[in-house]
N, C-alpha and C. Protein backbone atom coordinates (compact mmCIF):
# COMPACT_ATOMS: atom_id res chain seq x y z
N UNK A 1 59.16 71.84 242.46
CA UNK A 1 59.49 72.66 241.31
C UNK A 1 59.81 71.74 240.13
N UNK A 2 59.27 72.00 238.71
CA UNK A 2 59.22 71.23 237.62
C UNK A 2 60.81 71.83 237.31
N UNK A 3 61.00 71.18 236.68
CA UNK A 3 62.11 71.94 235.37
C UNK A 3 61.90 72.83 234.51
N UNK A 4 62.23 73.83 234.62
CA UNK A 4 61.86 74.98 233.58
C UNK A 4 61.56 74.80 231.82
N UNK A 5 60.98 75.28 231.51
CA UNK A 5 60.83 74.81 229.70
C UNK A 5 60.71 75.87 229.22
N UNK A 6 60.61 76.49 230.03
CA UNK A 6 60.57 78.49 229.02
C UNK A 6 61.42 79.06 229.85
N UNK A 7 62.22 80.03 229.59
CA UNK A 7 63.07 80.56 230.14
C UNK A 7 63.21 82.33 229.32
N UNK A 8 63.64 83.11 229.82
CA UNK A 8 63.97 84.49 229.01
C UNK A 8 65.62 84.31 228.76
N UNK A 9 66.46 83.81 229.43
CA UNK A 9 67.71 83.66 229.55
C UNK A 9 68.60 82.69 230.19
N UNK A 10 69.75 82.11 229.46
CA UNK A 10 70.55 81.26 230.31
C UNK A 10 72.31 81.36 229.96
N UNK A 11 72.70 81.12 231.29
CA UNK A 11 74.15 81.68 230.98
C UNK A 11 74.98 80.51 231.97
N UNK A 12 75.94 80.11 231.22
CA UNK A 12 77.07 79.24 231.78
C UNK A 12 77.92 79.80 232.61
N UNK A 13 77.70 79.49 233.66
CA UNK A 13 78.36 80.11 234.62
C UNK A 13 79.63 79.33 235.44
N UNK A 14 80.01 77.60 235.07
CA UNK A 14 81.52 77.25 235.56
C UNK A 14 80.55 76.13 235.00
N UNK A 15 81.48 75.15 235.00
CA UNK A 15 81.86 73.91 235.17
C UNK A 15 82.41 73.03 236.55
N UNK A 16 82.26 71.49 236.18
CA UNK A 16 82.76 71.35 237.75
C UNK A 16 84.43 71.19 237.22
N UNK A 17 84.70 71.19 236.34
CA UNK A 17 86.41 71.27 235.92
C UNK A 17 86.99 72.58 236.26
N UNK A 18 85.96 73.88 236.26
CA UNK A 18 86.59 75.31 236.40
C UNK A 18 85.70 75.68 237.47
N UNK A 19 85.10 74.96 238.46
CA UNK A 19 85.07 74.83 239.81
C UNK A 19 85.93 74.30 241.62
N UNK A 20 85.94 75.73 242.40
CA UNK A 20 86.78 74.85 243.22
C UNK A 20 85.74 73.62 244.20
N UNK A 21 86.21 73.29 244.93
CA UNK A 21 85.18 71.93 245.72
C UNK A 21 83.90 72.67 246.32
N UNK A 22 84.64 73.85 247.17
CA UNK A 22 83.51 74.48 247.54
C UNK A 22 82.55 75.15 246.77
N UNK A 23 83.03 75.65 245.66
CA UNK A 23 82.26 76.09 244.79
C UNK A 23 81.00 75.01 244.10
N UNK A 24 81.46 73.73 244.06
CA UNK A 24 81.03 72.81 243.79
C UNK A 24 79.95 72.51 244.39
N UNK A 25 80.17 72.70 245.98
CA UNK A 25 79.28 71.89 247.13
C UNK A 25 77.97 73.16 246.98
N UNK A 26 78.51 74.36 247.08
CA UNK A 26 77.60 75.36 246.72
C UNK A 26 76.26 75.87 245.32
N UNK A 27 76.70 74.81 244.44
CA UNK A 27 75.74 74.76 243.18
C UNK A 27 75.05 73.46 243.40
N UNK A 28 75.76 72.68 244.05
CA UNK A 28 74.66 71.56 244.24
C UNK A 28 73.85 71.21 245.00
N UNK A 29 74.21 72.41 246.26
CA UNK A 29 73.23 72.19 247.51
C UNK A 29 71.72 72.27 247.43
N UNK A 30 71.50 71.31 247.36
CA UNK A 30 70.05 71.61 247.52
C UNK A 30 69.10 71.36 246.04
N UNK A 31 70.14 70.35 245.17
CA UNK A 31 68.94 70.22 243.86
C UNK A 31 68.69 69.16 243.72
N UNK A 32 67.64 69.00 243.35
CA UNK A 32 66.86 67.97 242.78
C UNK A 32 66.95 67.58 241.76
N UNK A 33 66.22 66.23 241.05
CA UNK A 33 66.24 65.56 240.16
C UNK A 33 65.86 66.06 239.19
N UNK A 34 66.20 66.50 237.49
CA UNK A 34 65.92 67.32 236.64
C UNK A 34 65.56 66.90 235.34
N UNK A 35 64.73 67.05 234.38
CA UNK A 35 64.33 66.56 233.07
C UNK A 35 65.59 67.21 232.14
N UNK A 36 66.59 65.71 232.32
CA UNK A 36 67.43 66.31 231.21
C UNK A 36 67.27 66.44 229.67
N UNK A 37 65.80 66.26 229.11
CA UNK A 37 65.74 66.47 227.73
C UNK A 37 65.09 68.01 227.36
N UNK A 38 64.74 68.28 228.69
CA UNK A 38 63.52 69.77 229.02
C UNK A 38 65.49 71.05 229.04
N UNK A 39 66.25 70.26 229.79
CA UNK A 39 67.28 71.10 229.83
C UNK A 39 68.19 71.24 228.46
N UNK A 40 68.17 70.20 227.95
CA UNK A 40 69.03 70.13 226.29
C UNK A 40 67.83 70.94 225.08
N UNK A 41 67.11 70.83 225.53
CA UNK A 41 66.15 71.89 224.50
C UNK A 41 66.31 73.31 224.62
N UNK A 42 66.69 74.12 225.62
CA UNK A 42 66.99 75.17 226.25
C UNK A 42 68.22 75.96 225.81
N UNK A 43 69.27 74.38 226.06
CA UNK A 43 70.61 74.63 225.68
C UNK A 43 70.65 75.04 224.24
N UNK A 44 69.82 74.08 223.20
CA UNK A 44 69.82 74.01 221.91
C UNK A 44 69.12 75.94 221.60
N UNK A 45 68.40 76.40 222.81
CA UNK A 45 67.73 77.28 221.77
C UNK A 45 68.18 78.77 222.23
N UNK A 46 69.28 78.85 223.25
CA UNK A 46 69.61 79.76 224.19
C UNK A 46 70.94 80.00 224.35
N UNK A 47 72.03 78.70 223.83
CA UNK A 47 73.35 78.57 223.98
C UNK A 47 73.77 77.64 222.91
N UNK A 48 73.40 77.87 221.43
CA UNK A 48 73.89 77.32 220.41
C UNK A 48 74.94 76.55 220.40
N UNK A 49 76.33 77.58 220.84
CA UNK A 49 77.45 77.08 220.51
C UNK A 49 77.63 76.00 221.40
N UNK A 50 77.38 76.15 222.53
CA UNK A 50 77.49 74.79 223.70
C UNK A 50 76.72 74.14 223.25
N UNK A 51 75.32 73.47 222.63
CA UNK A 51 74.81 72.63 222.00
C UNK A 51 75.86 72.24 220.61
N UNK A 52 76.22 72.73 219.93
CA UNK A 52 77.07 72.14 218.50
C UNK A 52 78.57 71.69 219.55
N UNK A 53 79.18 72.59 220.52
CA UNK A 53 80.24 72.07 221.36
C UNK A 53 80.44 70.62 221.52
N UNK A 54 79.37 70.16 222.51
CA UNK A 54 78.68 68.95 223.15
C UNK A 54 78.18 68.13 222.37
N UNK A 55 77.83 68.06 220.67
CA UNK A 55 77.54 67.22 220.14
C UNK A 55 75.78 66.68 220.30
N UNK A 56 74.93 67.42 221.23
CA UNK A 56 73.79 67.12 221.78
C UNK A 56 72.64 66.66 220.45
N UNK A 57 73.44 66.18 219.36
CA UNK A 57 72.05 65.85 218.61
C UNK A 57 72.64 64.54 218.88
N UNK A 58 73.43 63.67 219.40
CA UNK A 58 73.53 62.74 219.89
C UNK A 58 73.41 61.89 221.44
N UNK A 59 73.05 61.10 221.73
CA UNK A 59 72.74 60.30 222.93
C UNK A 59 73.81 60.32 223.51
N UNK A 60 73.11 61.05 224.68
CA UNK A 60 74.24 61.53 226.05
C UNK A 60 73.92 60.91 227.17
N UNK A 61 74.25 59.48 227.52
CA UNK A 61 74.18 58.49 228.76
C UNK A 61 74.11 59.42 229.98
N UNK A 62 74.65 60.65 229.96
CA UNK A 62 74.43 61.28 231.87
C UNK A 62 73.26 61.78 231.66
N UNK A 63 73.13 62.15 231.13
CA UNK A 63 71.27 63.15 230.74
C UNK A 63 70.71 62.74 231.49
N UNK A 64 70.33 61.61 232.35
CA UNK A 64 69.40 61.17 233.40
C UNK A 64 69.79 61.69 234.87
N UNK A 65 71.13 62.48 234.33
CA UNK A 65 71.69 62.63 235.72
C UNK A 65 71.80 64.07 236.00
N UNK A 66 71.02 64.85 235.36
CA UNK A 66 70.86 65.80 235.63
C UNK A 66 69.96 66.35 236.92
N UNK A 67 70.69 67.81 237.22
CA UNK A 67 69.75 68.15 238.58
C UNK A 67 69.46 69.67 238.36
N UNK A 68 68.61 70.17 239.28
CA UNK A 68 68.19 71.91 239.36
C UNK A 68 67.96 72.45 240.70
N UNK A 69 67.88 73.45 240.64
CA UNK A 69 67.53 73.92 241.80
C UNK A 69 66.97 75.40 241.64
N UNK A 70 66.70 76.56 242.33
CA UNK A 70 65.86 77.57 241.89
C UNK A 70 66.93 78.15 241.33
N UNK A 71 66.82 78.87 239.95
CA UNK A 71 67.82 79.96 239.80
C UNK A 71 69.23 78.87 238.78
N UNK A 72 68.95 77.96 238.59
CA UNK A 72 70.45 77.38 238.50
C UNK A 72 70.06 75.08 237.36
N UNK A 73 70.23 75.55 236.69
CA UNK A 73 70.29 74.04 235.96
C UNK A 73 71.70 73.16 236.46
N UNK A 74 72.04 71.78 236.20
CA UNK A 74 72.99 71.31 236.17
C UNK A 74 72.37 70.45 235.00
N UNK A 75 73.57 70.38 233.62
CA UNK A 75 72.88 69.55 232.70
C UNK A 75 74.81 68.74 232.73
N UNK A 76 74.86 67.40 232.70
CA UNK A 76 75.74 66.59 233.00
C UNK A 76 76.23 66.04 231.26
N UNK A 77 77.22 66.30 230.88
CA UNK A 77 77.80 65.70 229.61
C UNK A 77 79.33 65.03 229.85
N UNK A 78 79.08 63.80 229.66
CA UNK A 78 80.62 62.83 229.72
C UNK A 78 81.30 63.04 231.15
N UNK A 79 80.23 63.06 231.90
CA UNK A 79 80.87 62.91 233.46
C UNK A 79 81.05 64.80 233.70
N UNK A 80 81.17 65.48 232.90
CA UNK A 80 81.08 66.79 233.53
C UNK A 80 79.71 67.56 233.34
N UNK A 81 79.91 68.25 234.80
CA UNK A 81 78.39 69.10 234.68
C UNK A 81 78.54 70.59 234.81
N UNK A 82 77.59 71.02 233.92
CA UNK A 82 78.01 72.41 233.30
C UNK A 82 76.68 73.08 234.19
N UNK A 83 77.01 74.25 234.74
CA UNK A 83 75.98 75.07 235.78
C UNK A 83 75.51 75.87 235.07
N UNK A 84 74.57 76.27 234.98
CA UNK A 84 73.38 77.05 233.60
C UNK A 84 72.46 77.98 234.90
N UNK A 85 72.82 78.93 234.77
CA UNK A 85 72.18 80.17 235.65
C UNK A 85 70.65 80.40 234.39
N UNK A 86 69.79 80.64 235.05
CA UNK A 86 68.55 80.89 234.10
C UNK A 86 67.62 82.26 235.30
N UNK A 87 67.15 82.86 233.66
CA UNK A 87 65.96 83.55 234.20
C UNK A 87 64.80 83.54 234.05
């Protein structure tokens, strides 16, 4: 599975700061390696305010460290990763 680049919808659904462990182990099970510039384009055009939040017109060192899985983004900013439910 590629990384999504079109989407109809995306919604923030926790953080790993407003995640418990298990909750944690449960968004990450099972994803793969993700095009974090395919995911910050998304953010920019679907979740405004979290793009101006995050500062994303600037160089974000985790961006490589992003992951996905079906149903679910992880896009990684300053060591935290924000869970992005998509449709």
């Amino acid at each position: 599975m590629r990384t999504p680049t079109e989407v109809t919808q995306i919604e923030c659904v926790a953080t790993c700061v407003t995640s418990t462990m298990s909750q944690w182990n449960s968004y990450m099970d099972g994803t793969t390696k993700a095009n974090g510039l395919a995911i910050r384009r998304l953010i920019k055009k679907h979740l405004p305010y979290l793009y101006d939040a995050l500062a994303l017109d600037f160089f974000n060192p985790y961006e490589g460290s992003c992951v996905k899985k079906e149903g679910l983004l992880v896009y990684k900013h300053s060591g935290i990763e924000y869970f992005l439910k998509y449709e």
